[in-house]
C-alpha atoms as a PDB file:
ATOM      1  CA  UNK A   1     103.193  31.441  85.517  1.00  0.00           C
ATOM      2  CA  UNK A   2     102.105  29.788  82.432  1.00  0.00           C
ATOM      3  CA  UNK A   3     100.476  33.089  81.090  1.00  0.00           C
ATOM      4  CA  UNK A   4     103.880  34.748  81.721  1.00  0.00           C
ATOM      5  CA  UNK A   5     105.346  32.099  79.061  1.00  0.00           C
ATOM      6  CA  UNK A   6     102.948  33.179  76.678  1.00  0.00           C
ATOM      7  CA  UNK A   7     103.226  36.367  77.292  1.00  0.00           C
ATOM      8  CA  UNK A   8     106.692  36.394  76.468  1.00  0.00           C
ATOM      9  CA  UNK A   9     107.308  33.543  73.655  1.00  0.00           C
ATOM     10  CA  UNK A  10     104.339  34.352  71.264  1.00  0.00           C
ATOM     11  CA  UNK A  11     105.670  37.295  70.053  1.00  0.00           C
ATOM     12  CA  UNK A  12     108.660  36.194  69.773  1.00  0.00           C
ATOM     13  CA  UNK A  13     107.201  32.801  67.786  1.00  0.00           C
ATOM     14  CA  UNK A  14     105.567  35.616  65.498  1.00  0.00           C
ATOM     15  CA  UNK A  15     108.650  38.087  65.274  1.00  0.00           C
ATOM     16  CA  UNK A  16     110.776  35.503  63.944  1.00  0.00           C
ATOM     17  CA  UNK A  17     108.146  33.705  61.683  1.00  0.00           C
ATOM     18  CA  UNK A  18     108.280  37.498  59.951  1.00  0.00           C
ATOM     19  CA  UNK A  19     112.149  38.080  60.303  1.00  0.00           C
ATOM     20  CA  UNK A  20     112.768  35.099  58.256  1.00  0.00           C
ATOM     21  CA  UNK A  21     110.122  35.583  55.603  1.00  0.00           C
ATOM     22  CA  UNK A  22     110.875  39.548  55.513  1.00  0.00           C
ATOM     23  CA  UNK A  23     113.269  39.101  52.594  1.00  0.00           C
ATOM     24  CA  UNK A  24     110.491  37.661  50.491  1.00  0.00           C
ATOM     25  CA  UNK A  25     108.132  39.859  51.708  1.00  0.00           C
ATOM     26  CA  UNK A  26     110.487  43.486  51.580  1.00  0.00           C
ATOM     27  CA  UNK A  27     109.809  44.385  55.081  1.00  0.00           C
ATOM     28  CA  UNK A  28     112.636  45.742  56.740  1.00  0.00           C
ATOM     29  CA  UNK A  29     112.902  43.829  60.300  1.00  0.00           C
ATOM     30  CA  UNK A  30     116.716  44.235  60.879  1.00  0.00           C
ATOM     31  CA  UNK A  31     118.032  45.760  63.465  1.00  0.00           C
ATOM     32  CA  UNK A  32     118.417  49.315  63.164  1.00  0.00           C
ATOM     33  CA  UNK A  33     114.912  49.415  61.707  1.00  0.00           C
ATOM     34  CA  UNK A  34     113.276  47.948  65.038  1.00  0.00           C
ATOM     35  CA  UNK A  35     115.396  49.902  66.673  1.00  0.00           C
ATOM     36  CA  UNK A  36     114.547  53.314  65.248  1.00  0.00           C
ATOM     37  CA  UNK A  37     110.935  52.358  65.231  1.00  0.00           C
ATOM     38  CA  UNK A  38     111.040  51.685  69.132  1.00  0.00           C
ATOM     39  CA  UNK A  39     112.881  54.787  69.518  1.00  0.00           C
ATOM     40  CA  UNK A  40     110.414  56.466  68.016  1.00  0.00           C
ATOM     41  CA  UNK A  41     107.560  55.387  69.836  1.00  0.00           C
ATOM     42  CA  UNK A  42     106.125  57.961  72.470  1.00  0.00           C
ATOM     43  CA  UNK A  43     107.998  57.138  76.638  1.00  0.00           C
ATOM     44  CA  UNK A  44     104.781  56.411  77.743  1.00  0.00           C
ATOM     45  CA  UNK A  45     103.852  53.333  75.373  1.00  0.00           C
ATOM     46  CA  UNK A  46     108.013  52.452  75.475  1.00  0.00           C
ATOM     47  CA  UNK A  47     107.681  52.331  79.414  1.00  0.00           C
ATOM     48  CA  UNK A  48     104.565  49.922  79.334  1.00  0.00           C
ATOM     49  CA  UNK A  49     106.031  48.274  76.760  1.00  0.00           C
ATOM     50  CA  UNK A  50     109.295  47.716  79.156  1.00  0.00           C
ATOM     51  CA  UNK A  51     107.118  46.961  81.618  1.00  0.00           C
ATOM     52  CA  UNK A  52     105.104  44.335  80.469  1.00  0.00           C
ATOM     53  CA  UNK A  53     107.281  42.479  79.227  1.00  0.00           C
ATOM     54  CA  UNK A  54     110.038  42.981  82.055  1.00  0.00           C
ATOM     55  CA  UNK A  55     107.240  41.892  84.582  1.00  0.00           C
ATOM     56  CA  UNK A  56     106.430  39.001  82.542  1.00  0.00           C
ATOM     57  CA  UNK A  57     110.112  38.080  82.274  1.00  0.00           C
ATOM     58  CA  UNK A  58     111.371  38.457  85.638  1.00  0.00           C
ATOM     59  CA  UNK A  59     107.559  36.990  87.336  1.00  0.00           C
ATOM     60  CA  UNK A  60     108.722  33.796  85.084  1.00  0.00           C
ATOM     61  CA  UNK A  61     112.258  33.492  86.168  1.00  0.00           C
ATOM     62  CA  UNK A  62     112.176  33.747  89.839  1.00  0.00           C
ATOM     63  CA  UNK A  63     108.899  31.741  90.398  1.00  0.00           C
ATOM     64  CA  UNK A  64     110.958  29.117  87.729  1.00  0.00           C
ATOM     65  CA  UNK A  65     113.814  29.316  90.977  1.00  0.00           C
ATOM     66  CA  UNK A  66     111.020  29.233  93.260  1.00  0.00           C
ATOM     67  CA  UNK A  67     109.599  25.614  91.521  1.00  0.00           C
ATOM     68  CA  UNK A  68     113.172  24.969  91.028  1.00  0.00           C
ATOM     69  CA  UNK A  69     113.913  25.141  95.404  1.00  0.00           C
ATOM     70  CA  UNK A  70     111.024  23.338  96.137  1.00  0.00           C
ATOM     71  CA  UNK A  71     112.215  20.128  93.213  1.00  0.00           C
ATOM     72  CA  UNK A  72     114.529  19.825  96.089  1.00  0.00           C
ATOM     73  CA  UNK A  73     111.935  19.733  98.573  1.00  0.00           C
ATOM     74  CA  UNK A  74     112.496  22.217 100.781  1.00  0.00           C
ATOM     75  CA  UNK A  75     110.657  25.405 101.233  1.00  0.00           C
ATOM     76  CA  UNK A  76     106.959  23.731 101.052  1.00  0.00           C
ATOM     77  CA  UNK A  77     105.260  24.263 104.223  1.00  0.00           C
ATOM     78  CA  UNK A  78     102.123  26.793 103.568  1.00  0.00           C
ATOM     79  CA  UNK A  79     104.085  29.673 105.585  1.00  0.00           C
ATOM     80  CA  UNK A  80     106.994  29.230 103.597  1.00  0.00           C
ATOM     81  CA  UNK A  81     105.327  29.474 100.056  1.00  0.00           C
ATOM     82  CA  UNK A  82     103.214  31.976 100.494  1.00  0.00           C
ATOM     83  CA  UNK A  83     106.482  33.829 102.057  1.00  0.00           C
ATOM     84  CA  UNK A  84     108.405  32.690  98.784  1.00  0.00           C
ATOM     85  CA  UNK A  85     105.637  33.988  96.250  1.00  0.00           C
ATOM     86  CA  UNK A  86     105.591  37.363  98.035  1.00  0.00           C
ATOM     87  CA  UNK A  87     109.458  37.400  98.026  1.00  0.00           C
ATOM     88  CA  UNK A  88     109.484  36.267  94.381  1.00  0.00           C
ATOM     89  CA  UNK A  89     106.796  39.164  93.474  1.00  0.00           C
ATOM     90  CA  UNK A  90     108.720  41.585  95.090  1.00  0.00           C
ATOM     91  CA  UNK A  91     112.164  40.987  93.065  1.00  0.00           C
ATOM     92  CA  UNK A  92     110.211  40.836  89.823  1.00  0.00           C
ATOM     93  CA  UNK A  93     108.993  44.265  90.420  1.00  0.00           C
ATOM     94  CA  UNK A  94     112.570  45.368  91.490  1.00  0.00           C
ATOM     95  CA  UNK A  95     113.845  43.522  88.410  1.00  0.00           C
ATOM     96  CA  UNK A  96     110.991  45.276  86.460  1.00  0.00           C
ATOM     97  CA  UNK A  97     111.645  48.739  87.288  1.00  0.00           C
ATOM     98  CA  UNK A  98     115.577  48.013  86.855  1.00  0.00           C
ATOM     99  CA  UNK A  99     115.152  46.820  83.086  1.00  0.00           C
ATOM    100  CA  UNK A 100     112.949  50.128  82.433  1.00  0.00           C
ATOM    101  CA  UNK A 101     115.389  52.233  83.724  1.00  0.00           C
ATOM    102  CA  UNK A 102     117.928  50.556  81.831  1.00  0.00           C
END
């Protein structure tokens, strides 16, 4: 889960360190730029793109409600995590495949 986190937050840690110096710098990071340039990338790389981080998003938030049920101590018998993690894998790849299509 931990990889997921840094999946997701170091770019965003370096995006923003380069949105706020982009002024000094004369890069254009505002929004219609990024969003022309992602429009313009190929489906393929857009769809991985999606993907990867989608994955990495929704893996982190339901296993983050999975640690979250078991703070209240229930669901922690070996039958009932491993039923939990495949349950929680399963909706992240639903969730995945719902914020590519979107």
């Amino acid at each position: 889960m931990r990889n997921c986190a840094i999946v997701l937050t170091v770019p965003i840690y370096i995006f923003g360190a380069a949105y706020v110096v982009s002024p000094l710098m004369g890069w254009h990071l505002d929004t219609e730029s990024m969003v022309a340039w992602f429009g313009a990338l190929p489906v393929g790389v857009r769809v991985a793109v999606k993907g990867v981080w989608g994955f990495a998003f929704c893996f982190h938030v339901m296993h983050g409600l999975r640690h979250l049920v078991w703070d209240t101590g229930m669901m922690l018998s070996n039958k009932q995590v491993t039923v939990s993690g495949w349950i929680g894998l399963g909706i992240s790849v639903l969730g995945t495949v719902g914020l590519i299509l979107w």
